[in-house]
PDB file of N, CA and C in Angstrom:
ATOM      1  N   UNK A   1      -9.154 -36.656  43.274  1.00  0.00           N
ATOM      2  CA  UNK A   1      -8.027 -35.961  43.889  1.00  0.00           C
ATOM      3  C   UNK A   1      -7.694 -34.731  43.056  1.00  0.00           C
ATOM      4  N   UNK A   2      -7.378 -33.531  43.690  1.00  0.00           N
ATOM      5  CA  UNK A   2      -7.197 -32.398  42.854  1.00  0.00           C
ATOM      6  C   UNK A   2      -6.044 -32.503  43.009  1.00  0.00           C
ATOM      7  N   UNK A   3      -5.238 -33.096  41.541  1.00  0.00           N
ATOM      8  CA  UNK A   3      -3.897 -33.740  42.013  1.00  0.00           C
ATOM      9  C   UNK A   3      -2.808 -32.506  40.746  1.00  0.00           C
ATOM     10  N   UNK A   4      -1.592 -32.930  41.038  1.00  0.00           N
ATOM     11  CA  UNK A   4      -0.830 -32.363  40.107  1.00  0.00           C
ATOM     12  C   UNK A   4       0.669 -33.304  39.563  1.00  0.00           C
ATOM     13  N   UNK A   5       0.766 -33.267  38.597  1.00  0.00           N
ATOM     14  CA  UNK A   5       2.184 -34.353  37.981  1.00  0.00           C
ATOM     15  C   UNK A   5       3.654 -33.845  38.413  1.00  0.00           C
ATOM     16  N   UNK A   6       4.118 -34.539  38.718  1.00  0.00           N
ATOM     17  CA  UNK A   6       5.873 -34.658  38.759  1.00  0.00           C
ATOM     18  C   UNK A   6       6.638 -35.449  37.533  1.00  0.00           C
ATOM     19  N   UNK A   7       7.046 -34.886  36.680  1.00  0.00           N
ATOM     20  CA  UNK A   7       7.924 -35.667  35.984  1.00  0.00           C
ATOM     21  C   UNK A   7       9.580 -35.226  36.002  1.00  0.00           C
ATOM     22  N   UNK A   8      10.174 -36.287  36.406  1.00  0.00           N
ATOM     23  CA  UNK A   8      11.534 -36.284  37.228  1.00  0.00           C
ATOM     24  C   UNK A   8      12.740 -36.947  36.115  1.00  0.00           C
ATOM     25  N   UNK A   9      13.239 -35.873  35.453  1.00  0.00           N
ATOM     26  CA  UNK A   9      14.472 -36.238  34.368  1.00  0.00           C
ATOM     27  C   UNK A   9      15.875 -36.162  34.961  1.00  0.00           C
ATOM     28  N   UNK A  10      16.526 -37.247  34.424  1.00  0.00           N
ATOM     29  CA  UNK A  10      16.449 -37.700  33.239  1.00  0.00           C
ATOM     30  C   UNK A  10      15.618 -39.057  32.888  1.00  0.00           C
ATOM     31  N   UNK A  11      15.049 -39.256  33.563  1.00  0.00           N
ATOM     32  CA  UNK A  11      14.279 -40.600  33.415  1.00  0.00           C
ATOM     33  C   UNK A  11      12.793 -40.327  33.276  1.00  0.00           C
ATOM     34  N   UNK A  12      12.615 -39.721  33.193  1.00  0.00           N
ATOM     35  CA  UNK A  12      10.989 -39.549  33.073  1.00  0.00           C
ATOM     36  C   UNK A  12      10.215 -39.966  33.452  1.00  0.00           C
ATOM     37  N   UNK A  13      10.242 -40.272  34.772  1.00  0.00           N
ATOM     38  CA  UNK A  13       9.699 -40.661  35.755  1.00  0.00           C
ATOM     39  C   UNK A  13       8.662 -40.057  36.283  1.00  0.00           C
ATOM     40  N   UNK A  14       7.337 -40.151  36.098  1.00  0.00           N
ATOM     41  CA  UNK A  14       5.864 -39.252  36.494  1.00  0.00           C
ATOM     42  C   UNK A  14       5.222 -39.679  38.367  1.00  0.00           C
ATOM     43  N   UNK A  15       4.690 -39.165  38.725  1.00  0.00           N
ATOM     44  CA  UNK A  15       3.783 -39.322  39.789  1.00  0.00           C
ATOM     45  C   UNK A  15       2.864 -38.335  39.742  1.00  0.00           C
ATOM     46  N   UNK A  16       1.806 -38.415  40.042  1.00  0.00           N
ATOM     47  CA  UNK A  16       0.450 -37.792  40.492  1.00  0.00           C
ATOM     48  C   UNK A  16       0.721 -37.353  42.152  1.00  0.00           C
ATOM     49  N   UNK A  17       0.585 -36.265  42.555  1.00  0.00           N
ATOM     50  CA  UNK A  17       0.387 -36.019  43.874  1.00  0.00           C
ATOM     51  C   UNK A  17      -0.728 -35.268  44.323  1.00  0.00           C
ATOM     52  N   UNK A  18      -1.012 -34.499  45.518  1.00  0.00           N
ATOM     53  CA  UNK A  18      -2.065 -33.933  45.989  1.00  0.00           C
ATOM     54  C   UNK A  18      -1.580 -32.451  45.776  1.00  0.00           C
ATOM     55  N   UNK A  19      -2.494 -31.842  45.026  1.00  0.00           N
ATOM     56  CA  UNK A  19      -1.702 -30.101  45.297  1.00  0.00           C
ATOM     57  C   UNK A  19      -1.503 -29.413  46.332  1.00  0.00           C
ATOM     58  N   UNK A  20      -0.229 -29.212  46.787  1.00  0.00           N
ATOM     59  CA  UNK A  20       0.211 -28.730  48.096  1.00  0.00           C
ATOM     60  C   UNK A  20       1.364 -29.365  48.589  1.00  0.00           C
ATOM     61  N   UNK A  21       1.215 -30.718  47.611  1.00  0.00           N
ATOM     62  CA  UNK A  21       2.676 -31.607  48.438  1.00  0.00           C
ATOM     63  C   UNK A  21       4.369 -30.997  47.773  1.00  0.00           C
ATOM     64  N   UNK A  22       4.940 -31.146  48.704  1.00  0.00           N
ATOM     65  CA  UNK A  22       6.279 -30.482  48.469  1.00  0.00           C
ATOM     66  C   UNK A  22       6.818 -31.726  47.294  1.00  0.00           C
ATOM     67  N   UNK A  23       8.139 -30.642  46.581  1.00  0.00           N
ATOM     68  CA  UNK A  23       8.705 -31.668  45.538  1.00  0.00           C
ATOM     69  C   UNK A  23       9.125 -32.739  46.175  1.00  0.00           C
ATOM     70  N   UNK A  24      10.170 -32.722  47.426  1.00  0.00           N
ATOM     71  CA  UNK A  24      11.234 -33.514  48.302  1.00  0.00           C
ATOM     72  C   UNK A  24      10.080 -34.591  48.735  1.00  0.00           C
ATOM     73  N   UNK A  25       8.783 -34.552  48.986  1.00  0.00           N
ATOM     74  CA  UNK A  25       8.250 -35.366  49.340  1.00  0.00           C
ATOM     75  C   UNK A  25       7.488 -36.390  48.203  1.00  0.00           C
ATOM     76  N   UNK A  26       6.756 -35.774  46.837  1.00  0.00           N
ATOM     77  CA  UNK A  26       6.392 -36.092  45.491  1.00  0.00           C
ATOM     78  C   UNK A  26       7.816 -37.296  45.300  1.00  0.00           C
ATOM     79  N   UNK A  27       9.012 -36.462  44.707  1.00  0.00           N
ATOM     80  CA  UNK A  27      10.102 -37.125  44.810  1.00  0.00           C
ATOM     81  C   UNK A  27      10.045 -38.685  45.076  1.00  0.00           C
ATOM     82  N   UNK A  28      10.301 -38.765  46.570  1.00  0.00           N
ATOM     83  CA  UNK A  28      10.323 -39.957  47.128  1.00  0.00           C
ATOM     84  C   UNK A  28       8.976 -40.993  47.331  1.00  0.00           C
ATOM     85  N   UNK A  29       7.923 -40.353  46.580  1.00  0.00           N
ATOM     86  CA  UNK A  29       6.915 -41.381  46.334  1.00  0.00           C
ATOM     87  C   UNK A  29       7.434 -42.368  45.438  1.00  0.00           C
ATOM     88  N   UNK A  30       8.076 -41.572  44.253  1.00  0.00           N
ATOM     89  CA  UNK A  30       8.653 -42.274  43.519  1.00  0.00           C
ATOM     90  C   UNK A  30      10.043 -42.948  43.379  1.00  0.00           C
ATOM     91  N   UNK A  31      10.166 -42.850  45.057  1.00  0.00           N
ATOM     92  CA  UNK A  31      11.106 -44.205  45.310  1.00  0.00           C
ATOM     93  C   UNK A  31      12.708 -43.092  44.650  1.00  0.00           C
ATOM     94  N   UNK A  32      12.809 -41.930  44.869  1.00  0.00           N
ATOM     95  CA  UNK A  32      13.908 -41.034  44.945  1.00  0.00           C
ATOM     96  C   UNK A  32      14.168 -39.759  46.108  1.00  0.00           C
ATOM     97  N   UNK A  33      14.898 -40.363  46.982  1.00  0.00           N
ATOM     98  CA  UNK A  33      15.669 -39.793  48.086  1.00  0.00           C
ATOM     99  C   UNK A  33      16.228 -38.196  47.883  1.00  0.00           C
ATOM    100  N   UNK A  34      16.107 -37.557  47.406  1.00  0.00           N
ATOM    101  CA  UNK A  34      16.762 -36.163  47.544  1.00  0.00           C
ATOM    102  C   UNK A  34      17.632 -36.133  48.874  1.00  0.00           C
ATOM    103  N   UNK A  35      19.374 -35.733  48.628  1.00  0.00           N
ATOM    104  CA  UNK A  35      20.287 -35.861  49.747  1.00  0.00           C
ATOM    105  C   UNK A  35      19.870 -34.278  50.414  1.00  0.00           C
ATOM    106  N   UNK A  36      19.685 -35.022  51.480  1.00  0.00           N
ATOM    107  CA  UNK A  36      19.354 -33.670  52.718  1.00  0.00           C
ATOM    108  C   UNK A  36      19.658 -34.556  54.456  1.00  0.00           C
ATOM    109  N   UNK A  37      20.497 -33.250  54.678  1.00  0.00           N
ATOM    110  CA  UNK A  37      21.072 -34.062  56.192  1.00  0.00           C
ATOM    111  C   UNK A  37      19.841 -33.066  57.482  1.00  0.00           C
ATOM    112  N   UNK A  38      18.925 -32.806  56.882  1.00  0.00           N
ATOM    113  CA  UNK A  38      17.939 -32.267  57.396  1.00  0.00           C
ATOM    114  C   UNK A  38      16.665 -31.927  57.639  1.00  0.00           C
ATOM    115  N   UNK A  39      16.462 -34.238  56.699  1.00  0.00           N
ATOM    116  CA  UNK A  39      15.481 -34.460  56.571  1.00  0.00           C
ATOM    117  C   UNK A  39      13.756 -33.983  55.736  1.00  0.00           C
ATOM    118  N   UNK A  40      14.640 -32.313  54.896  1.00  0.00           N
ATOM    119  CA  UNK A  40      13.341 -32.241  54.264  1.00  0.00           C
ATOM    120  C   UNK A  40      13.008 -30.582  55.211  1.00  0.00           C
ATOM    121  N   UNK A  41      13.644 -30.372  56.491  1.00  0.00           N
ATOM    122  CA  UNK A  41      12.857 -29.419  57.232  1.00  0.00           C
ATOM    123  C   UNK A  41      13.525 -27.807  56.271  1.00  0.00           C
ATOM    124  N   UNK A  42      13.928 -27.296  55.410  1.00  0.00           N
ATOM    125  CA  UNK A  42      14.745 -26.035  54.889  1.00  0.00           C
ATOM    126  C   UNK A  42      15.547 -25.811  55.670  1.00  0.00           C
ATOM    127  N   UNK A  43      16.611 -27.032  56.521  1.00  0.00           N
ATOM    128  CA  UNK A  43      17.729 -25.796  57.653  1.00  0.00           C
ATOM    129  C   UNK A  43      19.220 -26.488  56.812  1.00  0.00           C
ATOM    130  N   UNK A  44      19.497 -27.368  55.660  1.00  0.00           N
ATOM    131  CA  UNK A  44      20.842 -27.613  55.510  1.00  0.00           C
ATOM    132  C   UNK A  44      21.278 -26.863  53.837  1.00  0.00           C
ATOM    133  N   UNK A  45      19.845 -27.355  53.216  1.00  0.00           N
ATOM    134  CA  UNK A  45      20.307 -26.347  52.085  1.00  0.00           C
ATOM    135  C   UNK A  45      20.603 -27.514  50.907  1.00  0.00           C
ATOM    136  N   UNK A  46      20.683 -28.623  50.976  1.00  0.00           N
ATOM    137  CA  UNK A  46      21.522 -29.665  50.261  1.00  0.00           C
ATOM    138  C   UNK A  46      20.230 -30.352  49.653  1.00  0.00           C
ATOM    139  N   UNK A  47      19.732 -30.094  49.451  1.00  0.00           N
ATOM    140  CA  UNK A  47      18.006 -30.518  48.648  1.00  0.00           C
ATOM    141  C   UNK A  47      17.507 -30.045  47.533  1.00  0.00           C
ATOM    142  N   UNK A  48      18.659 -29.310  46.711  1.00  0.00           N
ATOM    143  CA  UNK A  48      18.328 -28.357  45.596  1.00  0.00           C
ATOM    144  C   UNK A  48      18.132 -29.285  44.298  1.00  0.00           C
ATOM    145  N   UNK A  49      17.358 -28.943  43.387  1.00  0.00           N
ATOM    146  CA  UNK A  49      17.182 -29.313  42.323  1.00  0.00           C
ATOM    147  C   UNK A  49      16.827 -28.291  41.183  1.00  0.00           C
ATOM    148  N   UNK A  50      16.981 -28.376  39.892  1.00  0.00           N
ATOM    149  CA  UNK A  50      16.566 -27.714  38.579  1.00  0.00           C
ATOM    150  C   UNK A  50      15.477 -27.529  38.290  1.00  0.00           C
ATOM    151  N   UNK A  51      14.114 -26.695  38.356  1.00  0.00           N
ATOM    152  CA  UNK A  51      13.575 -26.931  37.595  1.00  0.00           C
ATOM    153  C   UNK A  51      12.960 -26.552  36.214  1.00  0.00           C
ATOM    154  N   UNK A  52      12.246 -27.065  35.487  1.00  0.00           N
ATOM    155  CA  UNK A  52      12.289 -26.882  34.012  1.00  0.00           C
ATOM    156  C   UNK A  52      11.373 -26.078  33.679  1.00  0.00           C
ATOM    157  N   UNK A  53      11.521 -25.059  32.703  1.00  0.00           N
ATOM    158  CA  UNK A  53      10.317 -24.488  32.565  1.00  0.00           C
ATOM    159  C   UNK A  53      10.387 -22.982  33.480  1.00  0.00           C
ATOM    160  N   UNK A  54       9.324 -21.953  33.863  1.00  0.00           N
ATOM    161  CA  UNK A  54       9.555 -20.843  34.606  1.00  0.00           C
ATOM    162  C   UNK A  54       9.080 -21.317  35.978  1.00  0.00           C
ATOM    163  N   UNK A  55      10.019 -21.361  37.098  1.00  0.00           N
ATOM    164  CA  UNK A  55       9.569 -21.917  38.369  1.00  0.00           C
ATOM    165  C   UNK A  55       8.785 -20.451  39.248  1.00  0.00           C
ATOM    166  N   UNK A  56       8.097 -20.952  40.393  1.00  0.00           N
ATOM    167  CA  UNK A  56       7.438 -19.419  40.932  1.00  0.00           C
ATOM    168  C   UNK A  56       9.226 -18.726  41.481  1.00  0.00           C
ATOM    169  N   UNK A  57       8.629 -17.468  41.856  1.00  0.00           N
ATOM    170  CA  UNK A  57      10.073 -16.658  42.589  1.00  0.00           C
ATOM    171  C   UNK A  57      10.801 -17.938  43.644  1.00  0.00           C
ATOM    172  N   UNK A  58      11.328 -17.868  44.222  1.00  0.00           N
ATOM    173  CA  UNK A  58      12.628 -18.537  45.477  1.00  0.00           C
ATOM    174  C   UNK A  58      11.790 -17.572  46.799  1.00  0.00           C
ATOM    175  N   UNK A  59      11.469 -19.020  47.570  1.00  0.00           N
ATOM    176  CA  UNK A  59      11.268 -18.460  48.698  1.00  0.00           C
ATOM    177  C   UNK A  59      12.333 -17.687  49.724  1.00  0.00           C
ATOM    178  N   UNK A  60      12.480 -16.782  50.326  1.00  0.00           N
ATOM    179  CA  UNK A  60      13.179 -16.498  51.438  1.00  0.00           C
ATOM    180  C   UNK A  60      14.425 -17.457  51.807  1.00  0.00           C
ATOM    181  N   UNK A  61      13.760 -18.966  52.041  1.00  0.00           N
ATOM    182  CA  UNK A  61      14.871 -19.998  52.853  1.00  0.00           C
ATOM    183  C   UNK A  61      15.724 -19.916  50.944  1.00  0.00           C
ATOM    184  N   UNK A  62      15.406 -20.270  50.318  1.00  0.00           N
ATOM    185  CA  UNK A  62      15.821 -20.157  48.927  1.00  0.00           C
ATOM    186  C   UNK A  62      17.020 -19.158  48.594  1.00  0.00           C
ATOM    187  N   UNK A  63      16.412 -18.320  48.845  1.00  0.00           N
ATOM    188  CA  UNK A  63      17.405 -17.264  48.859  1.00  0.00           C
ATOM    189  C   UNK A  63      18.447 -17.329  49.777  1.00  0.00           C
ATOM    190  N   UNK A  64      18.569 -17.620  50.922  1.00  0.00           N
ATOM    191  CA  UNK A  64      19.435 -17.402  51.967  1.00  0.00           C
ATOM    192  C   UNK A  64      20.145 -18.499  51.630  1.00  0.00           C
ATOM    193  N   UNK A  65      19.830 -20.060  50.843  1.00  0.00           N
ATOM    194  CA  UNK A  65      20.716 -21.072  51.022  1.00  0.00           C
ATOM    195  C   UNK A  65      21.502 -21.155  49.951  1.00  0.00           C
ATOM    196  N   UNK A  66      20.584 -20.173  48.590  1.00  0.00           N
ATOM    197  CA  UNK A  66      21.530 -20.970  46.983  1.00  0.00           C
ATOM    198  C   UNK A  66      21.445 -19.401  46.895  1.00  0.00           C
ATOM    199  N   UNK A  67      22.814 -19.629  46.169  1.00  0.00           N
ATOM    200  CA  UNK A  67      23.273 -18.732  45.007  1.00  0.00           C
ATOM    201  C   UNK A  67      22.806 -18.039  44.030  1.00  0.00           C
ATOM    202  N   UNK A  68      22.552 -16.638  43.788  1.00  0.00           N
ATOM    203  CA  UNK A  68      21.382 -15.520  42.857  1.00  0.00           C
ATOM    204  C   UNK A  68      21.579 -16.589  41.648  1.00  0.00           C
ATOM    205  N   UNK A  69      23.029 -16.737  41.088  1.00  0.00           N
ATOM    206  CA  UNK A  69      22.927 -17.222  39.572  1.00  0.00           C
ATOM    207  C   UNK A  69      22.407 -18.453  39.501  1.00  0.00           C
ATOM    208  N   UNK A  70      22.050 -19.671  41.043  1.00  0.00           N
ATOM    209  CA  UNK A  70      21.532 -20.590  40.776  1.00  0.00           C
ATOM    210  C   UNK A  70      20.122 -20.309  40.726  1.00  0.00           C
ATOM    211  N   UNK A  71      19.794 -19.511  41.493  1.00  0.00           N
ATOM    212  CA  UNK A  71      18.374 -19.225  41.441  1.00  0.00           C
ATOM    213  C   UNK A  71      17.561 -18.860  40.009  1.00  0.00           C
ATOM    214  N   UNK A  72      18.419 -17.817  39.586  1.00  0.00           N
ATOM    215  CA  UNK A  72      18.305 -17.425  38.046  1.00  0.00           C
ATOM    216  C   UNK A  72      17.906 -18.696  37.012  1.00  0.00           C
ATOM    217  N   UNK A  73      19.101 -20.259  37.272  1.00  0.00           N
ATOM    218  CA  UNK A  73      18.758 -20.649  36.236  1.00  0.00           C
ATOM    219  C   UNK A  73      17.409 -22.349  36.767  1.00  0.00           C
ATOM    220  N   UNK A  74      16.606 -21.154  37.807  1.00  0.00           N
ATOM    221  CA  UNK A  74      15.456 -22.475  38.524  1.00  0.00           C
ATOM    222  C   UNK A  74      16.046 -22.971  39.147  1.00  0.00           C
ATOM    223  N   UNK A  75      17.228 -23.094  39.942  1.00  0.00           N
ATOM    224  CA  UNK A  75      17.371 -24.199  41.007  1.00  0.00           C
ATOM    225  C   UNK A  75      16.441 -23.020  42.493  1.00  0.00           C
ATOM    226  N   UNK A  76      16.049 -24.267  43.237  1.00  0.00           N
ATOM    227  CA  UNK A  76      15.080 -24.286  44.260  1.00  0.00           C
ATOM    228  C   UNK A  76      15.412 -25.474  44.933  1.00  0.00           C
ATOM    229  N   UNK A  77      14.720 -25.222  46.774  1.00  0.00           N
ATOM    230  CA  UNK A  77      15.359 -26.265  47.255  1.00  0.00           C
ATOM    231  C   UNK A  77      13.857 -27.419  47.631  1.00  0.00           C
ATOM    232  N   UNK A  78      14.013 -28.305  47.444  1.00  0.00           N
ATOM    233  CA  UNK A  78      13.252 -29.308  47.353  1.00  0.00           C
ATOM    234  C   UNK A  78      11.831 -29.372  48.048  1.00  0.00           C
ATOM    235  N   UNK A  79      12.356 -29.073  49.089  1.00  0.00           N
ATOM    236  CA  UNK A  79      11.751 -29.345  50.649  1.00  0.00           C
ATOM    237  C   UNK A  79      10.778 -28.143  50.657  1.00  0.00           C
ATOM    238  N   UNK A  80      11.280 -26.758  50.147  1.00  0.00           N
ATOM    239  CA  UNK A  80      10.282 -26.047  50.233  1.00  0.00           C
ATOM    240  C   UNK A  80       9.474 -25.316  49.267  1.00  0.00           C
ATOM    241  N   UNK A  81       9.520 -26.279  47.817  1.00  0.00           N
ATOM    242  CA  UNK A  81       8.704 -26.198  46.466  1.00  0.00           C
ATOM    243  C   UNK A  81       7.710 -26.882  46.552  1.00  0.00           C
ATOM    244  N   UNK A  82       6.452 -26.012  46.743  1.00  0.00           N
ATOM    245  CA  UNK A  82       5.354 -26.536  46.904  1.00  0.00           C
ATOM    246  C   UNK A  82       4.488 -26.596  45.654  1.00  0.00           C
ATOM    247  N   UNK A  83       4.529 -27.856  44.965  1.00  0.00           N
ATOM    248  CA  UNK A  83       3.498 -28.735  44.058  1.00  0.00           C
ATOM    249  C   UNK A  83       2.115 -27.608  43.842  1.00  0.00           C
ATOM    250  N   UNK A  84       2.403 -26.900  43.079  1.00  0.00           N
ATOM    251  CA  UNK A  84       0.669 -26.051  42.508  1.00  0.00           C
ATOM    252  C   UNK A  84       0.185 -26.168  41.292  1.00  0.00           C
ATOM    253  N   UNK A  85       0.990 -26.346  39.950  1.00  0.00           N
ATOM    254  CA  UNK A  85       0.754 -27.169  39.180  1.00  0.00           C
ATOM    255  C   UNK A  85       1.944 -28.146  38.547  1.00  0.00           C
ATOM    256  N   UNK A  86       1.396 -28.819  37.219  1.00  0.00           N
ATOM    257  CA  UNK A  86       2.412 -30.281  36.920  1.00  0.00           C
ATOM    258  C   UNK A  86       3.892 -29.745  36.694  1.00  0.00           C
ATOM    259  N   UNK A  87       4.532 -30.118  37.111  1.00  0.00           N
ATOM    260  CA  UNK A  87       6.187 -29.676  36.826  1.00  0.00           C
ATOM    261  C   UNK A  87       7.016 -30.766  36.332  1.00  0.00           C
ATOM    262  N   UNK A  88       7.899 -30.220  36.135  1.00  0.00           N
ATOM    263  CA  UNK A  88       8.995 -30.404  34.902  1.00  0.00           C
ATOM    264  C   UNK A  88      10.185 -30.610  36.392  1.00  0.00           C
ATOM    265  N   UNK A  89      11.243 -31.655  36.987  1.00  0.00           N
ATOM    266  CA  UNK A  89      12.361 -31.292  37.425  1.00  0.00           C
ATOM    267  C   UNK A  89      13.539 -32.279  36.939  1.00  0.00           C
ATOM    268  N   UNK A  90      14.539 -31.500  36.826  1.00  0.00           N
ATOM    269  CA  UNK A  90      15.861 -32.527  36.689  1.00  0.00           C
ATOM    270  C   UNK A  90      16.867 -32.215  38.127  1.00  0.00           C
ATOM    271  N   UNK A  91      17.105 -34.297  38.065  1.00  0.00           N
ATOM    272  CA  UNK A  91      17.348 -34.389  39.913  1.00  0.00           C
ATOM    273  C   UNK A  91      18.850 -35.111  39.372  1.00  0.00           C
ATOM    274  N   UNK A  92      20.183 -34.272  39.340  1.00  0.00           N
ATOM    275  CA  UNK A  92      20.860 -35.026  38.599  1.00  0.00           C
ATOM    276  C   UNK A  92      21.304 -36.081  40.231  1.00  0.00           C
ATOM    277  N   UNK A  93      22.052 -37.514  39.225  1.00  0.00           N
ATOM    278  CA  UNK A  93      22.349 -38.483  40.253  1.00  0.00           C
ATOM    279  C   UNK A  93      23.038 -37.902  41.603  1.00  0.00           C
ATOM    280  N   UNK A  94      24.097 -37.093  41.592  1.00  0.00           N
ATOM    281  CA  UNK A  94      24.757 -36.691  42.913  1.00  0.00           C
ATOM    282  C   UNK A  94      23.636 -36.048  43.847  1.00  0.00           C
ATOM    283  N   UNK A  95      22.668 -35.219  43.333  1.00  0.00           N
ATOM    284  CA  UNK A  95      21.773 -35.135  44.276  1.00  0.00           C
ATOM    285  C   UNK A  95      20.845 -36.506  45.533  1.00  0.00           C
ATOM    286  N   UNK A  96      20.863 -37.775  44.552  1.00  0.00           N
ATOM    287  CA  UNK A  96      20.106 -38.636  44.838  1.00  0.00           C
ATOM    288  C   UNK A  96      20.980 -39.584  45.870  1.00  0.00           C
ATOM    289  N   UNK A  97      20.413 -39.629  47.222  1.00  0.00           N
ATOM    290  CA  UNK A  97      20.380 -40.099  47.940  1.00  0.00           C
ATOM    291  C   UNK A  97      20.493 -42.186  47.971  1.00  0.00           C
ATOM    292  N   UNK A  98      22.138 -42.602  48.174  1.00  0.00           N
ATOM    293  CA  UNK A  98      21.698 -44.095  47.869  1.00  0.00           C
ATOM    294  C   UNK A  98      20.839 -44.815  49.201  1.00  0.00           C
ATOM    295  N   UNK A  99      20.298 -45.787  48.519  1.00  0.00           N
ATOM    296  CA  UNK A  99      20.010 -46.533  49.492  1.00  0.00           C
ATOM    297  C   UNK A  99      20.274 -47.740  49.938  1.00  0.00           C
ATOM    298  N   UNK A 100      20.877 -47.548  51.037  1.00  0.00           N
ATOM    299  CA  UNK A 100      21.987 -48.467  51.810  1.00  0.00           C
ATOM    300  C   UNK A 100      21.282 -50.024  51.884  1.00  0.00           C
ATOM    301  N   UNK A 101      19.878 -50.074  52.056  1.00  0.00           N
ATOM    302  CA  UNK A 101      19.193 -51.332  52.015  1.00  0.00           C
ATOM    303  C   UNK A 101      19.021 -51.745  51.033  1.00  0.00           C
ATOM    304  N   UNK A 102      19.300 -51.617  49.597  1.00  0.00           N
ATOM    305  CA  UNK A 102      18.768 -51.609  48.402  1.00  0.00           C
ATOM    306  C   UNK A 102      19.810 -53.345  47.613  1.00  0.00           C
TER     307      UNK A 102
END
């Protein structure tokens, strides 16, 4: 697999994925929900996370949903950070989605 790592702080939580897979989806391999009332598609905006390290530019939907100074310090929105190599993210708890069956 021409794969790439997720490690998800504060827990340090790793997964291997396929290069190309979005964070929001990497994420929830590892059994973490990112809160989005829009399923993941870029239309609510509520999928943002930190990430560590120099992230690529903010796509377009990026721009239109978060804030220049969040952008500045790596926040990006989940759903449309696409996995190209191993990354670094911090998903603090209010982001994380409970699960009601759990």
């Amino acid at each position: 697999m021409d794969g790439v790592r997720l490690t998800v702080e504060p827990e340090g939580a790793e997964v291997e994925v396929p290069r190309g897979t979005t964070l929001f989806e990497a994420a929830r391999r590892l059994g973490i929900s990112i809160t989005s009332d829009c399923g993941g598609h870029g239309e609510c905006g509520k999928c943002f996370v930190r990430l560590r390290g120099t992230p690529r530019p903010p796509t377009e939907i990026d721009r239109r949903m978060l804030a220049e100074d969040r952008l500045e310090m790596g926040t990006r929105l989940s759903c449309r950070y696409i996995l190209e190599e191993d990354t670094k993210v911090y998903i603090p708890p209010g982001k994380r989605r409970q699960n009601r069956f759990a």
